[in-house]
Structures are given as structure tokens and as C-alpha cells.
Protein backbone atom coordinates (compact mmCIF):
# COMPACT_ATOMS: atom_id res chain seq x y z
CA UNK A 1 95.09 109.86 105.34
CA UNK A 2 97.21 107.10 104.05
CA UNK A 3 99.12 106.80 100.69
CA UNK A 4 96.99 105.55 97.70
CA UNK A 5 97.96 102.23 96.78
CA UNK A 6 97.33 100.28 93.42
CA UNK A 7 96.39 96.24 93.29
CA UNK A 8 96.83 94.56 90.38
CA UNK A 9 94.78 91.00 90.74
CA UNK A 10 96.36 88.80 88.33
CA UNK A 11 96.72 85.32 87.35
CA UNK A 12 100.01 82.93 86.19
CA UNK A 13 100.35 82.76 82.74
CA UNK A 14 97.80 85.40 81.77
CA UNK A 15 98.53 87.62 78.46
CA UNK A 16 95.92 90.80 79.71
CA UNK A 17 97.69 90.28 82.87
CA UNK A 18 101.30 90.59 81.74
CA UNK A 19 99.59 93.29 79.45
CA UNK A 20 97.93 95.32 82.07
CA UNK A 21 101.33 95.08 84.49
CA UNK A 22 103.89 96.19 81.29
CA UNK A 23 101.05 99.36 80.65
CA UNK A 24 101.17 100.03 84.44
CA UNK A 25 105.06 99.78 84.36
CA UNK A 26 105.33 101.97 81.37
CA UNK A 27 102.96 104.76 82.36
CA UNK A 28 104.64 105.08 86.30
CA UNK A 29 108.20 105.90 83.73
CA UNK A 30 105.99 109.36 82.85
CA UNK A 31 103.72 109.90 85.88
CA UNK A 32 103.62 109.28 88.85
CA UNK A 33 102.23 106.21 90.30
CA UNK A 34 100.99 104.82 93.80
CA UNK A 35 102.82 101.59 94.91
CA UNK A 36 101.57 98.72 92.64
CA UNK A 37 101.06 95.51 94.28
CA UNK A 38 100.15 92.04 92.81
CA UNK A 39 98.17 89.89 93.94
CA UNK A 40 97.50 86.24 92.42
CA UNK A 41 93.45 85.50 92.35
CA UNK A 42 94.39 81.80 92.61
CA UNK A 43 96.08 81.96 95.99
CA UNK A 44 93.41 83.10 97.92
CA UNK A 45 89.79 81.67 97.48
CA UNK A 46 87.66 84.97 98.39
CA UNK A 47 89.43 86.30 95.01
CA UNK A 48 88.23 83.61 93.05
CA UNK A 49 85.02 84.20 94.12
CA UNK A 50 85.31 87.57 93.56
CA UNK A 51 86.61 88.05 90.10
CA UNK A 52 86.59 84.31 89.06
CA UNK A 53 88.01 84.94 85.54
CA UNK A 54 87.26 88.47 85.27
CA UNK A 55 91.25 88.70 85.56
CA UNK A 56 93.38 91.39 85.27
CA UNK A 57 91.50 93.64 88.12
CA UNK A 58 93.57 97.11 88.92
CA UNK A 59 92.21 98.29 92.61
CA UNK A 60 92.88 101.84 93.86
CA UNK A 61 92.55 101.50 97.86
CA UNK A 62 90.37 98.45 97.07
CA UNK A 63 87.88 99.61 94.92
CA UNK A 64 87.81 98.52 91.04
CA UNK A 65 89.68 100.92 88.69
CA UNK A 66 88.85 99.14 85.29
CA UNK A 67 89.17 94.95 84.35
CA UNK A 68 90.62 93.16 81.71
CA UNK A 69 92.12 96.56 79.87
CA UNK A 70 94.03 99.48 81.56
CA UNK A 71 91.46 102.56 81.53
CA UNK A 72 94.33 105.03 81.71
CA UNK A 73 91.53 108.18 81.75
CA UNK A 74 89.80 106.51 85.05
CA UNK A 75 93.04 105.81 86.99
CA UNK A 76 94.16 109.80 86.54
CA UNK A 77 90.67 110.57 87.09
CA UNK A 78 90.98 108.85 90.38
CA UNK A 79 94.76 109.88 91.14
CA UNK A 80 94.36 113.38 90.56
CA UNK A 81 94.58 115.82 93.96
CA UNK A 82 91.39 115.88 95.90
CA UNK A 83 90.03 112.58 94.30
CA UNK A 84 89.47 109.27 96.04
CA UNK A 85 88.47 105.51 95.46
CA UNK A 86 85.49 107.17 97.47
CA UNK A 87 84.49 109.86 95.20
């Protein structure tokens, strides 16, 4: 089974975005945290389809952890041993 990695889909010049990210960034200083990656909805057009505005988007293994605020209850929900994106 592979390491759980978080997604952050965000957008230039986006204040939830820089938000979310700075949360994300504070909270791995006290737990620990997947690998975040970022990925910016306007260079690639299946994003933008996807989440359009809905922007910020935090993904565990791909599937949608909360939007727009950072649900820090859902993503240790989902973290926690014996969890998955799946479950």
C-alpha cells in the first residue's frame, strides 16, 4: 500500500488558497502530515472542469477532503491508522 499523499488544488492569487496552504503548513509543525502537493486548477483544463471556482480543494489519494475551508476533524478522521480515502 502506498504512502497517503495530500493535493492541495489551488489557484494564483487566491486568499482561501494561501489560507488553506498556511493552515496545512501550520498543522504538519504539530502532527504529522502526508506529502502536500499543489496543484494549480488553471494549468490543466480537466481541473477547471472539475472544480471551476470551487478553489481551494485538499485531496487525500484523490478523493475530496473538504473545499474552500480546511476541515481539520475530516483530514484526522481520514489520516488516522486503519482509515482510507476509501472508507
Amino acid at each position: 500500500m502506498a504512502a497517503p499523499r495530500l493535493t492541495l488544488v489551488h489557484r494564483r492569487d487566491c486568499a482561501l488558497c494561501e489560507e488553506m496552504l498556511a493552515q496545512l503548513e501550520a498543522l504538519g509543525r504539530t502532527v504529522a502530515l502526508p506529502p502536500i502537493d499543489l496543484l494549480d486548477i488553471d494549468s490543466d483544463p480537466l481541473l477547471r472542469r472539475r472544480h471551476g471556482l470551487d478553489v481551494p480543494v485538499l485531496l487525500l489519494d484523490g478523493a475530496v477532503v473538504c473545499r474552500h475551508r480546511l476541515d481539520r476533524r475530516e483530514l484526522a478522521r481520514l489520516l488516522r491508522p486503519g482509515r482510507g480515502a476509501q472508507a
